[in-house]
Every structure is written in structure tokens, then in C-alpha cells.
PDB file of N, CA and C in Angstrom:
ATOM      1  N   UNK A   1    -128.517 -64.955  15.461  1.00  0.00           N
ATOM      2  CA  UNK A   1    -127.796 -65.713  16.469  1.00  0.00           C
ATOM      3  C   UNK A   1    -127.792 -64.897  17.754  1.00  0.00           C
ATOM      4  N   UNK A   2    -127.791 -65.337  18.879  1.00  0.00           N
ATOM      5  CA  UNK A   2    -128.135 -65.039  20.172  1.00  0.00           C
ATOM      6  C   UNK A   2    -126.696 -64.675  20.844  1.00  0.00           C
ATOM      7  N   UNK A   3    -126.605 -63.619  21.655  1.00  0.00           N
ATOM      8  CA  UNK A   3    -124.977 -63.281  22.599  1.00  0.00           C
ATOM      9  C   UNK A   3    -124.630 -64.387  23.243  1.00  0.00           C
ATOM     10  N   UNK A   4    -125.739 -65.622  23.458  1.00  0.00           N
ATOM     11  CA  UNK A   4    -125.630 -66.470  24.238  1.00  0.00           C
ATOM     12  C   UNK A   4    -124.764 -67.535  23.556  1.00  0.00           C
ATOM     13  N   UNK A   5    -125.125 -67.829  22.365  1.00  0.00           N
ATOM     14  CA  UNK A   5    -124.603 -68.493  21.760  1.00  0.00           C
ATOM     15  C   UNK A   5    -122.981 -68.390  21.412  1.00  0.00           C
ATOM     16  N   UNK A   6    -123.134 -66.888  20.840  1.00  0.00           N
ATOM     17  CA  UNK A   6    -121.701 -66.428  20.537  1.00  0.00           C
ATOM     18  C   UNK A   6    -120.959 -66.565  21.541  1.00  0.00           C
ATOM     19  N   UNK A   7    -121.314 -66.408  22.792  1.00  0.00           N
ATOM     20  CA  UNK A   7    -120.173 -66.237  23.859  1.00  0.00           C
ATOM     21  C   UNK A   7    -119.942 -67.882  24.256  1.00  0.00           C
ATOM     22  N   UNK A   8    -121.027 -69.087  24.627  1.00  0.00           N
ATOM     23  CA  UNK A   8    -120.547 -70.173  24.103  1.00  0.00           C
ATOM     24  C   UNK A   8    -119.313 -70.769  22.957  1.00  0.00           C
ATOM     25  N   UNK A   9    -119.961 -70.303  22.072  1.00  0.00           N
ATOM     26  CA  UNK A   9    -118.508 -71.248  21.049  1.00  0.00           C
ATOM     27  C   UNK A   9    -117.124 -70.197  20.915  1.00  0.00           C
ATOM     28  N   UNK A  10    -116.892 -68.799  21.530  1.00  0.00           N
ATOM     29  CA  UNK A  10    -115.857 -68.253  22.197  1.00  0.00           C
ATOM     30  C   UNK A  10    -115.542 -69.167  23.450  1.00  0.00           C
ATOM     31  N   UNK A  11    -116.313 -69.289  24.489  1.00  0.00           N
ATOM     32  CA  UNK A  11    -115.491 -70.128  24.874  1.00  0.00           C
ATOM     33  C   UNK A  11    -115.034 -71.774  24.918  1.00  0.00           C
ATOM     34  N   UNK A  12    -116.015 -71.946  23.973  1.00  0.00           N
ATOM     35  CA  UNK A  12    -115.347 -73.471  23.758  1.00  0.00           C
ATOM     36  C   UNK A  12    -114.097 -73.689  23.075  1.00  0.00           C
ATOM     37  N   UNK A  13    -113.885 -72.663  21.806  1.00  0.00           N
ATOM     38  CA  UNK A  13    -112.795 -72.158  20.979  1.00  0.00           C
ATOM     39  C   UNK A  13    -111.494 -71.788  22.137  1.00  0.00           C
ATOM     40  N   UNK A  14    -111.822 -71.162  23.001  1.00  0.00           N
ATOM     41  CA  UNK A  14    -111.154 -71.052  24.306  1.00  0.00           C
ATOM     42  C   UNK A  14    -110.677 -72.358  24.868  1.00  0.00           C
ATOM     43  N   UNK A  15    -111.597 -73.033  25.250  1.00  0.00           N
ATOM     44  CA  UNK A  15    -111.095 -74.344  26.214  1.00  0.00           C
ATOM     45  C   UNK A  15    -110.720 -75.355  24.599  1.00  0.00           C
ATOM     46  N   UNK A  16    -110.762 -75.343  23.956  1.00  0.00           N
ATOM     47  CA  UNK A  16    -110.239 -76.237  22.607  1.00  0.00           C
ATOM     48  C   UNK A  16    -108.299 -75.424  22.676  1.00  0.00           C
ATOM     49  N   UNK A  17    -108.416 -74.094  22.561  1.00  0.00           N
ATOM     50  CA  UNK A  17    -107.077 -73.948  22.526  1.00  0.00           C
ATOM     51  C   UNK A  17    -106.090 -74.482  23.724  1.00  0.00           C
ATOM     52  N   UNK A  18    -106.954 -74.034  24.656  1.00  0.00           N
ATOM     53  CA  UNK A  18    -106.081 -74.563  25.801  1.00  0.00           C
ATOM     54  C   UNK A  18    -105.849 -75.781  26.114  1.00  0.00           C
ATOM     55  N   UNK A  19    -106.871 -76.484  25.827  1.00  0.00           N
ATOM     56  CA  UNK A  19    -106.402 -78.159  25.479  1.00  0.00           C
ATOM     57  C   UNK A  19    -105.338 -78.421  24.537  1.00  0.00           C
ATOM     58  N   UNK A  20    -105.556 -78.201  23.391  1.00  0.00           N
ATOM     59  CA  UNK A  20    -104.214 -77.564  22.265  1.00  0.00           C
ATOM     60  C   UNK A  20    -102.957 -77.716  23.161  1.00  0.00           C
ATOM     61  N   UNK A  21    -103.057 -76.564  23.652  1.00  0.00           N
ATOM     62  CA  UNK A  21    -101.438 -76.052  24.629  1.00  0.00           C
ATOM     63  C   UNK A  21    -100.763 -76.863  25.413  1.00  0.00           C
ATOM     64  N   UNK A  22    -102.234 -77.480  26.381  1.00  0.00           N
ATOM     65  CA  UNK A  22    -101.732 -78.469  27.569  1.00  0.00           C
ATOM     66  C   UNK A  22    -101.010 -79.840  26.647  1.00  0.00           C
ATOM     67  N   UNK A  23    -101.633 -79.809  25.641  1.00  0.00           N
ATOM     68  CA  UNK A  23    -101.239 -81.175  24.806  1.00  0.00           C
ATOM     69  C   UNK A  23     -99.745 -81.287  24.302  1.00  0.00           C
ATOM     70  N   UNK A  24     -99.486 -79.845  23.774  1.00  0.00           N
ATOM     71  CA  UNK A  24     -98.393 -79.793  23.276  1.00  0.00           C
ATOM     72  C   UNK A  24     -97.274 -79.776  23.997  1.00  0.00           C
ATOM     73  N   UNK A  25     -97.370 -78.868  25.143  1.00  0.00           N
ATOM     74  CA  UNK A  25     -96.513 -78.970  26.337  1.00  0.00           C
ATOM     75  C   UNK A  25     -96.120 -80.286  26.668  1.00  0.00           C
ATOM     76  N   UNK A  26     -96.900 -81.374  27.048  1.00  0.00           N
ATOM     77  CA  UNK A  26     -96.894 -82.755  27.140  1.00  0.00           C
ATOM     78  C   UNK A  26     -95.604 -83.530  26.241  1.00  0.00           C
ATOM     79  N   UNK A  27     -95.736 -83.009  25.224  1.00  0.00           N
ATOM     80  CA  UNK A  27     -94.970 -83.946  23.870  1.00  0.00           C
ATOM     81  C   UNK A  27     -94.053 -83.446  24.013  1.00  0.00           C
ATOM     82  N   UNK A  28     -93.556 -82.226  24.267  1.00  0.00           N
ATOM     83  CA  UNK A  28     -92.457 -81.281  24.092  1.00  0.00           C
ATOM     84  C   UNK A  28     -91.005 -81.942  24.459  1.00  0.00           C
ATOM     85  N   UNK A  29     -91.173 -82.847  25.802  1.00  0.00           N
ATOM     86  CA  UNK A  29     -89.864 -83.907  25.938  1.00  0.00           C
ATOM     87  C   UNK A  29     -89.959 -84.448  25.136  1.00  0.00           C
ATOM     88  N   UNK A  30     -90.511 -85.053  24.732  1.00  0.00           N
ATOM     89  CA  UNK A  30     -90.956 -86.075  23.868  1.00  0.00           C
ATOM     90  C   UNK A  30     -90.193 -86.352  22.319  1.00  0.00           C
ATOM     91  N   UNK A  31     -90.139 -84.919  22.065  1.00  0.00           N
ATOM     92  CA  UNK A  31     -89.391 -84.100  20.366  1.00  0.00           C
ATOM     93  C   UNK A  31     -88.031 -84.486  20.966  1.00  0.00           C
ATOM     94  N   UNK A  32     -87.567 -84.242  21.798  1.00  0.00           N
ATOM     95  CA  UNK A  32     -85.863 -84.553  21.746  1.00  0.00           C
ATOM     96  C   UNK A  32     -85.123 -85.774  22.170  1.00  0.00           C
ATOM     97  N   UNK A  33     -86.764 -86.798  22.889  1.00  0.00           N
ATOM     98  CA  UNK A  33     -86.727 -88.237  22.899  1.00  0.00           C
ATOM     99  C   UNK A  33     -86.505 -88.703  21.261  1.00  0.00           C
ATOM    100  N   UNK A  34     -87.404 -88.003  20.349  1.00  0.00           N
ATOM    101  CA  UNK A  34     -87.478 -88.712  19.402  1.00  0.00           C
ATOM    102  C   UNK A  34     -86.258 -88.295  17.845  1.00  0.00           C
ATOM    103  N   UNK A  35     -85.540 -86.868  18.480  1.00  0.00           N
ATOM    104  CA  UNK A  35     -84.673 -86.360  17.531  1.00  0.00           C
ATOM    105  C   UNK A  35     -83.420 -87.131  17.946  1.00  0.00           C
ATOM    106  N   UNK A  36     -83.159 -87.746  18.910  1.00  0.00           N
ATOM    107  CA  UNK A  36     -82.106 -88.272  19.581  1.00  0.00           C
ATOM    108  C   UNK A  36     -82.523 -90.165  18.768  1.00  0.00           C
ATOM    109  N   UNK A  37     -83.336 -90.157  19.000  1.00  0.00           N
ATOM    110  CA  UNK A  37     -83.620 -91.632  18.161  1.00  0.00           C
ATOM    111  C   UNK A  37     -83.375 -91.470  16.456  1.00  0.00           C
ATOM    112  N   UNK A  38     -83.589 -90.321  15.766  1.00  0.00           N
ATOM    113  CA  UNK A  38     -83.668 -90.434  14.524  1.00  0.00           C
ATOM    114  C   UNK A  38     -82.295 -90.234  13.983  1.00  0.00           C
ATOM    115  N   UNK A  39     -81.802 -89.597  15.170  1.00  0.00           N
ATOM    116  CA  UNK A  39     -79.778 -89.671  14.977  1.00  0.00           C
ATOM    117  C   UNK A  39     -79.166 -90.741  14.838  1.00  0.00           C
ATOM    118  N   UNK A  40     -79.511 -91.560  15.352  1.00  0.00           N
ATOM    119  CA  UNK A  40     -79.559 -92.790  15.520  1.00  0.00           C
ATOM    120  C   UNK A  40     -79.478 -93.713  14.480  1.00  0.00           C
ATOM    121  N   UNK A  41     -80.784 -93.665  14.022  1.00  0.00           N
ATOM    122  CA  UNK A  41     -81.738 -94.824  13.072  1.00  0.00           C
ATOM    123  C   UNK A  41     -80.558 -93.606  11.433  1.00  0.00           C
ATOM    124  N   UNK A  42     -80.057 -92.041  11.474  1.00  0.00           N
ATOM    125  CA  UNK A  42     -79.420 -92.206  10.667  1.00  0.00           C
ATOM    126  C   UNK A  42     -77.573 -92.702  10.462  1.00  0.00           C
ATOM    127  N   UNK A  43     -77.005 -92.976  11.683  1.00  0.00           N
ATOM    128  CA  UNK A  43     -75.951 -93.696  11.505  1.00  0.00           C
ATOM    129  C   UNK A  43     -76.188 -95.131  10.867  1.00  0.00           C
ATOM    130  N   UNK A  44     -77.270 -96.114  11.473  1.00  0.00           N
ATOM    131  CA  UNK A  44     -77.494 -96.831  11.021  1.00  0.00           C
ATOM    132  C   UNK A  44     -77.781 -97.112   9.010  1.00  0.00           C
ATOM    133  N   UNK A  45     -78.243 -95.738   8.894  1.00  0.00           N
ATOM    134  CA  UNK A  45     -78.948 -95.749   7.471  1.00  0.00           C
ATOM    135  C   UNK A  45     -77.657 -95.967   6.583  1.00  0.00           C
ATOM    136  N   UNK A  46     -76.612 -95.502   6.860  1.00  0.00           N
ATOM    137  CA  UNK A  46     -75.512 -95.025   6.272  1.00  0.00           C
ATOM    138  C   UNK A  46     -74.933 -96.303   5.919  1.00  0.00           C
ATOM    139  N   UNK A  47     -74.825 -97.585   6.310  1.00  0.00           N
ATOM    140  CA  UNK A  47     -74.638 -98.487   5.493  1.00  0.00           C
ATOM    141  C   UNK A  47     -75.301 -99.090   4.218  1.00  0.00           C
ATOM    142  N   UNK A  48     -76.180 -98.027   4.126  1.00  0.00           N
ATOM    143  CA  UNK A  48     -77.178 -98.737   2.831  1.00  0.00           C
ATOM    144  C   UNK A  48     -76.342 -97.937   1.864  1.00  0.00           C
ATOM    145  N   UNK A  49     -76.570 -98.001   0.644  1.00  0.00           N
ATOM    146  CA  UNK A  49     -76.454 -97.099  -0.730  1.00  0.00           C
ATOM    147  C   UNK A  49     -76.629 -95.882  -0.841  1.00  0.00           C
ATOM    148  N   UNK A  50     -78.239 -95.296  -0.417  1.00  0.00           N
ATOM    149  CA  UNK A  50     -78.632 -94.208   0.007  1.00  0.00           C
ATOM    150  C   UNK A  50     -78.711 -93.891   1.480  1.00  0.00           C
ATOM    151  N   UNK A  51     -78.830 -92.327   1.158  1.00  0.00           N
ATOM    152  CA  UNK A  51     -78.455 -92.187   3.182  1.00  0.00           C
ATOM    153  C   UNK A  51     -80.375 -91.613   3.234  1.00  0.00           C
ATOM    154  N   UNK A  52     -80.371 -91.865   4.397  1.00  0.00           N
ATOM    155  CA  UNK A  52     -81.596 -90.953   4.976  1.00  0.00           C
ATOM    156  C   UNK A  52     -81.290 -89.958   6.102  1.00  0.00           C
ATOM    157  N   UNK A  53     -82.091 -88.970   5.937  1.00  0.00           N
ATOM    158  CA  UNK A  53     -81.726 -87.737   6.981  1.00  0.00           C
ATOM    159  C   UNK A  53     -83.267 -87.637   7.266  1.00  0.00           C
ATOM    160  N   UNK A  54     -83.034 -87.676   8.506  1.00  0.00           N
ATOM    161  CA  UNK A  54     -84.713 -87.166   9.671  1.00  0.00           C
ATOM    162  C   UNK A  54     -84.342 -85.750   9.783  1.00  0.00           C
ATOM    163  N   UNK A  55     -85.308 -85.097   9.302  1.00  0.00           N
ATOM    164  CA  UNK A  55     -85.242 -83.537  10.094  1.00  0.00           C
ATOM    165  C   UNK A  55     -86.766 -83.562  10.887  1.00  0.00           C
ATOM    166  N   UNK A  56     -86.712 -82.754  11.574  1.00  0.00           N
ATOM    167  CA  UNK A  56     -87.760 -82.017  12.607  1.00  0.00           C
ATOM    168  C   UNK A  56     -87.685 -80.631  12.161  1.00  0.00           C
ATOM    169  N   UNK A  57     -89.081 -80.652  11.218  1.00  0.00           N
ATOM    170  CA  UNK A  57     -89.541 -79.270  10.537  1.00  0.00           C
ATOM    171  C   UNK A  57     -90.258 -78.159  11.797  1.00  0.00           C
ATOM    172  N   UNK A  58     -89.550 -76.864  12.800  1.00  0.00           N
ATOM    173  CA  UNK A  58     -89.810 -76.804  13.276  1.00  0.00           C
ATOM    174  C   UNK A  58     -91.285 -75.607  12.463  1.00  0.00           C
ATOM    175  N   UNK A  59     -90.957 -75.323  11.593  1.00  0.00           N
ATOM    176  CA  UNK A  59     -92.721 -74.124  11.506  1.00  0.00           C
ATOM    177  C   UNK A  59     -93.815 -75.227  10.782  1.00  0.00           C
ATOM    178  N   UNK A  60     -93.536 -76.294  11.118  1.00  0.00           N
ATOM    179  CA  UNK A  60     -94.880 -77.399  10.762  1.00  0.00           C
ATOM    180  C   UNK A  60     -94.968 -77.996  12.069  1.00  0.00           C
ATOM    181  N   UNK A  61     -93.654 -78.162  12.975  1.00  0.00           N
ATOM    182  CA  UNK A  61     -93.684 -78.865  13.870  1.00  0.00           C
ATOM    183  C   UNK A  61     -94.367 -80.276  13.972  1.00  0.00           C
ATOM    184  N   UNK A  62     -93.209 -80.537  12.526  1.00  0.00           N
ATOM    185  CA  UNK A  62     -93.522 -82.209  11.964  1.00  0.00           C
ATOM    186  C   UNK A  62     -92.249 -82.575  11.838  1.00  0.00           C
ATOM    187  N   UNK A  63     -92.206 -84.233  11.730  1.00  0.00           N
ATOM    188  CA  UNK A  63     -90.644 -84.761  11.239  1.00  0.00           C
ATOM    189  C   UNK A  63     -90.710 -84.972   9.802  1.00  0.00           C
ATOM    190  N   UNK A  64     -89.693 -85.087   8.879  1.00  0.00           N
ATOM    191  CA  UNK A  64     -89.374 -85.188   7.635  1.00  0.00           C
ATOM    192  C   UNK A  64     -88.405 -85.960   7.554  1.00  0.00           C
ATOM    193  N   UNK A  65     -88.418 -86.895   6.493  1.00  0.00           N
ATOM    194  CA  UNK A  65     -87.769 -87.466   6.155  1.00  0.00           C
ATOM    195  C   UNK A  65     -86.961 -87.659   4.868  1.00  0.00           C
ATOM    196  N   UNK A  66     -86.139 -87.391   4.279  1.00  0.00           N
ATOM    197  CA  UNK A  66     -85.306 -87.225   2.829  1.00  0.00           C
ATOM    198  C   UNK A  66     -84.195 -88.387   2.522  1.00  0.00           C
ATOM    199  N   UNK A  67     -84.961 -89.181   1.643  1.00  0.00           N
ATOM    200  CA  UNK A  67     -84.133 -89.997   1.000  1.00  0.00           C
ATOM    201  C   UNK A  67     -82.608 -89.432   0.059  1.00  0.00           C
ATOM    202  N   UNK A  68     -81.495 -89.608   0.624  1.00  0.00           N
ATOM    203  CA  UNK A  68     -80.575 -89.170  -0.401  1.00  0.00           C
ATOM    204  C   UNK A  68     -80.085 -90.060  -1.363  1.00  0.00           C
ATOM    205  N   UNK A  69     -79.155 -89.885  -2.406  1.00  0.00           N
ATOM    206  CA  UNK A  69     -78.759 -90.508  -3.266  1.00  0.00           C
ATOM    207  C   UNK A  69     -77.260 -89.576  -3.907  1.00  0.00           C
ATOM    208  N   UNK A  70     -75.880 -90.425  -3.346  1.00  0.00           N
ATOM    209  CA  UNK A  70     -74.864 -89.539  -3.708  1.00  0.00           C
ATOM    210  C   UNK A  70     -74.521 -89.959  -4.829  1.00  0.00           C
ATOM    211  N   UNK A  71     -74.057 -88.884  -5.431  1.00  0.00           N
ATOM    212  CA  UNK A  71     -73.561 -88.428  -7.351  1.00  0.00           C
ATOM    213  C   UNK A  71     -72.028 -88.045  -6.958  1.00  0.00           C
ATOM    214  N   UNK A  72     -70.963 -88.580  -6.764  1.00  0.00           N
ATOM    215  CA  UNK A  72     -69.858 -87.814  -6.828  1.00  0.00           C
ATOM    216  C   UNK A  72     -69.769 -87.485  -5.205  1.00  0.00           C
ATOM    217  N   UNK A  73     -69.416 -86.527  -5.246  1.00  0.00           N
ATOM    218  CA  UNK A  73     -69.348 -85.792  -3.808  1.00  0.00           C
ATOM    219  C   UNK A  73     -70.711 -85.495  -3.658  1.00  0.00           C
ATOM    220  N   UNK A  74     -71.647 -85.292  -4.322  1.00  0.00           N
ATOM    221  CA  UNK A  74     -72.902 -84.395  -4.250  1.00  0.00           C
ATOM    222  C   UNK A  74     -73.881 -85.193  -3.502  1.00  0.00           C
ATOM    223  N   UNK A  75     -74.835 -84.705  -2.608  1.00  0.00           N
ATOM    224  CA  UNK A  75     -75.891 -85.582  -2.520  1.00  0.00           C
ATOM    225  C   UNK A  75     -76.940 -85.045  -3.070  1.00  0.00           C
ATOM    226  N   UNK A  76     -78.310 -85.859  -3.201  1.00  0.00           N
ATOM    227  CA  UNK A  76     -79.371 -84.995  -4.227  1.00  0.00           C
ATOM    228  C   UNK A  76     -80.366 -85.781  -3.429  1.00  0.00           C
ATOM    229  N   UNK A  77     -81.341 -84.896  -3.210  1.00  0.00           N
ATOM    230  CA  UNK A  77     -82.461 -85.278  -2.583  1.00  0.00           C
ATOM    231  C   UNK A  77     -83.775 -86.253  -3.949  1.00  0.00           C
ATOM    232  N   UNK A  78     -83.637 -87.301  -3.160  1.00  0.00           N
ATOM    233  CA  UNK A  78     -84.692 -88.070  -3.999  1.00  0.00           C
ATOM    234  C   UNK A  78     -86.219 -87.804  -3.921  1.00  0.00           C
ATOM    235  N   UNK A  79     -86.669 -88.091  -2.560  1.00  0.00           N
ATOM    236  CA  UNK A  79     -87.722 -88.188  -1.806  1.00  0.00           C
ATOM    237  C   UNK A  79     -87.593 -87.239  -0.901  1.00  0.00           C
ATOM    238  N   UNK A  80     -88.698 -86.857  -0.279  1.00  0.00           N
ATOM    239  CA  UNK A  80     -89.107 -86.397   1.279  1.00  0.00           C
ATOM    240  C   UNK A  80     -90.297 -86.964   1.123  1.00  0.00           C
ATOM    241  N   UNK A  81     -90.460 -87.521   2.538  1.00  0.00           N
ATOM    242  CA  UNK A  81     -91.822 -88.007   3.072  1.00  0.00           C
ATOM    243  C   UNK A  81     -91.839 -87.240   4.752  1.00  0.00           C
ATOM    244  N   UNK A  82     -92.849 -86.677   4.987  1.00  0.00           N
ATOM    245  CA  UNK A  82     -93.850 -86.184   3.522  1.00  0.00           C
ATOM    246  C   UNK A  82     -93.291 -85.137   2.879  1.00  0.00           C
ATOM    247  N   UNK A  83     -93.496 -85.143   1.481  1.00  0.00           N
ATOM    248  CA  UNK A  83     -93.071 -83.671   0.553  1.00  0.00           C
ATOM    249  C   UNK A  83     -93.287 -82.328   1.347  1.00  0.00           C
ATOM    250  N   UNK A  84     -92.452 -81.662   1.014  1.00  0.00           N
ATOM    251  CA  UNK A  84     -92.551 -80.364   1.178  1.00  0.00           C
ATOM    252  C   UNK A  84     -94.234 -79.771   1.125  1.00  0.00           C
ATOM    253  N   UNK A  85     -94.937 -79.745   0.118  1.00  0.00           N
ATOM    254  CA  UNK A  85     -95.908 -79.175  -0.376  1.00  0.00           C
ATOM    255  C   UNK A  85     -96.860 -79.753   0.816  1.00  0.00           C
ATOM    256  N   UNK A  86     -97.165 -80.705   1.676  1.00  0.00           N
ATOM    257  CA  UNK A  86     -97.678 -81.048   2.899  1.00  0.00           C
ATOM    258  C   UNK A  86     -97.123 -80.680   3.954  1.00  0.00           C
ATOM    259  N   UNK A  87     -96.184 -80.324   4.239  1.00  0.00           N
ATOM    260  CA  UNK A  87     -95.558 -79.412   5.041  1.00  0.00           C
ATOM    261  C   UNK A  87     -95.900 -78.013   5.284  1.00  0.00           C
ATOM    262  N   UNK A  88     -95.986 -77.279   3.667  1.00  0.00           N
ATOM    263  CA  UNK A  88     -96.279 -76.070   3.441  1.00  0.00           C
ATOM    264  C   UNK A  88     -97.794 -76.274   4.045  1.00  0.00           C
ATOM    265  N   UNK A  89     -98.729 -77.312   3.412  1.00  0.00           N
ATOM    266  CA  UNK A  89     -99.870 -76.897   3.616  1.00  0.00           C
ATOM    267  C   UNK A  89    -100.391 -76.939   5.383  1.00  0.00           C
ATOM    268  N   UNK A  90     -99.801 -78.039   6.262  1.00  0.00           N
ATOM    269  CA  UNK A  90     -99.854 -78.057   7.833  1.00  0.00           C
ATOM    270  C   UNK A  90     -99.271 -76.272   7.889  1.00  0.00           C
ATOM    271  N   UNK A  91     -97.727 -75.888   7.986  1.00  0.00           N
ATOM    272  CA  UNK A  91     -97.744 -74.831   8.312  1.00  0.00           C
ATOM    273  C   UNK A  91     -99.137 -73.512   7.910  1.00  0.00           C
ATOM    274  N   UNK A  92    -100.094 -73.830   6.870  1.00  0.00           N
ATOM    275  CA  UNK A  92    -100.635 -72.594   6.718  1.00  0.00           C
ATOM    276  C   UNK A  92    -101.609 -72.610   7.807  1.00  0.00           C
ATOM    277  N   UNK A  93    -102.329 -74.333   7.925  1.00  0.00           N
ATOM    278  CA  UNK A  93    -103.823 -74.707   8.682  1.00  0.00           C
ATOM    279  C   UNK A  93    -103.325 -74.441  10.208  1.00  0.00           C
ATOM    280  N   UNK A  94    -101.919 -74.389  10.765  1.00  0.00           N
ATOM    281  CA  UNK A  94    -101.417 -73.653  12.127  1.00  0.00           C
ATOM    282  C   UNK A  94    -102.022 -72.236  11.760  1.00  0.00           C
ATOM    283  N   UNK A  95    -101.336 -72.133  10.910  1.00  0.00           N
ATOM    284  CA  UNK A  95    -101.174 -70.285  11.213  1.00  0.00           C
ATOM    285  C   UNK A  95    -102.729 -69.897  10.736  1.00  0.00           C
ATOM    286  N   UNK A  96    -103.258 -70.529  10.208  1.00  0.00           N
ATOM    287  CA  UNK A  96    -104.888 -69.893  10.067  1.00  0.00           C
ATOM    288  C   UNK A  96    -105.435 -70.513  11.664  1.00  0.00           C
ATOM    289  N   UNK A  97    -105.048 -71.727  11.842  1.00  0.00           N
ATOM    290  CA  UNK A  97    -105.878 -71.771  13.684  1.00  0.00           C
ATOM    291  C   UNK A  97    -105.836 -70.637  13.897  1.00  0.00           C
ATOM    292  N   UNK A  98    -104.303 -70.622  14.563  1.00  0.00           N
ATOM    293  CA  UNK A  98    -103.821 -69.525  15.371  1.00  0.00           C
ATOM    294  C   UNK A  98    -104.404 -68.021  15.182  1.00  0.00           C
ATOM    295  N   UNK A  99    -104.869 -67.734  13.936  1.00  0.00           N
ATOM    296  CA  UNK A  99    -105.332 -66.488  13.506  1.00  0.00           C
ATOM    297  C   UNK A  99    -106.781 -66.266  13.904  1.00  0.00           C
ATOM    298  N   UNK A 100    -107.374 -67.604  13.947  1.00  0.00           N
ATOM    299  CA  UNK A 100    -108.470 -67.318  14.126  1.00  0.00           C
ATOM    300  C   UNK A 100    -108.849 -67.619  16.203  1.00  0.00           C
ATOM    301  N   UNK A 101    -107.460 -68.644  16.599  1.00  0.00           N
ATOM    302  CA  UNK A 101    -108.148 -68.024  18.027  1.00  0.00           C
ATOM    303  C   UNK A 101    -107.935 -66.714  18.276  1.00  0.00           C
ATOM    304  N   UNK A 102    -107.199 -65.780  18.152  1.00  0.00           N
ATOM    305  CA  UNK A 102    -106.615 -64.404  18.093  1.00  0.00           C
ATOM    306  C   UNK A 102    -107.641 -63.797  18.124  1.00  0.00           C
ATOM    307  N   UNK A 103    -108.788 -64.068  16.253  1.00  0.00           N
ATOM    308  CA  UNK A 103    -109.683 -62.880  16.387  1.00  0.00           C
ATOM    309  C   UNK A 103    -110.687 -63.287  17.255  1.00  0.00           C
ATOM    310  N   UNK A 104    -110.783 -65.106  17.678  1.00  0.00           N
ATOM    311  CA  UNK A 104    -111.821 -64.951  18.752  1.00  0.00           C
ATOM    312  C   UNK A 104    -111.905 -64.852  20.372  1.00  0.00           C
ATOM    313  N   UNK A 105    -110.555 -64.582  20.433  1.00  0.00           N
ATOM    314  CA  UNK A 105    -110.136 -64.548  22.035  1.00  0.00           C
ATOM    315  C   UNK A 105    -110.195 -62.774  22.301  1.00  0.00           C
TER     316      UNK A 105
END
């Protein structure tokens, strides 16, 4: 492979992150447009049987959703959509991006 090349897809990996950034910056109002709505949509929930709780997973920097179901005083998580285990797996495919613009920047 040629220096020419390598230094190409460094910087495309370059202008891909920074597109990344500009993008995210963008949405960033956007998260407390939409945490302020899910406060919302859970007062509403609360007349059903089961409650729902929206969280905003911030090290996936995804929303979640958890079906509850109260026992007594207790509540017990039924559902999350999406499960945890898709959560876990977005947080790793961040942190491997991120690792790898690092070693190529």
C-alpha cells in the first residue's frame, strides 16, 4: 500500500469524524426537546396498569424504555426496549470508533 493511500483514508476517517461531531452537536437541543416530551408521555402512562419509564442512556447515548409492573409497593421491570444487552453492545461499537479515530488521528 502506497503513503498516498494511507494518508487518504486518514483523512477521510478525519472528515467522517468530524461530520460525526458536527452531527451530534446539531441534535444536542434536540435530547432535552425530547426528554421533556418523554416526561410527559410518562404522566400520561400512569393511568394504565403498568407504568412506563423513558430513560436517556447517556454512555449509549440512546433512549430506553422499561415497561413496569407493580407487586405491592415494589415495581419490577418487565421489559426494556431495547434490552440492555443492545445497549451494552452500541456502547462498545462507540468506544471501539472512538479508539480507532485516536489511533488514526
Amino acid at each position: 500500500m502506497s503513503d498516498g493511500s494511507l494518508v487518504g483514508r486518514q483523512v477521510d476517517v478525519k472528515d467522517r469524524a468530524a461530520s460525526v461531531q458536527r452531527s451530534n452537536e446539531f441534535l444536542r437541543p434536540r435530547k432535552e426537546e425530547i426528554k421533556r416530551s418523554l416526561a410527559k408521555a410518562e404522566e400520561v402512562a400512569q393511568a394504565f396498569d403498568r407504568q412506563i419509564r423513558f430513560r436517556f442512556r447517556e454512555e449509549a447515548d440512546e433512549f430506553q424504555v422499561e415497561v413496569l409492573e407493580k407487586d405491592g409497593s415494589e415495581e419490577k421491570v418487565i421489559r426494556k426496549i431495547p434490552p440492555d444487552s443492545v445497549i451494552n453492545f452500541i456502547e462498545h461499537v462507540q468506544e471501539m470508533f472512538g479508539a480507532l479515530i485516536d489511533v488514526e488521528a
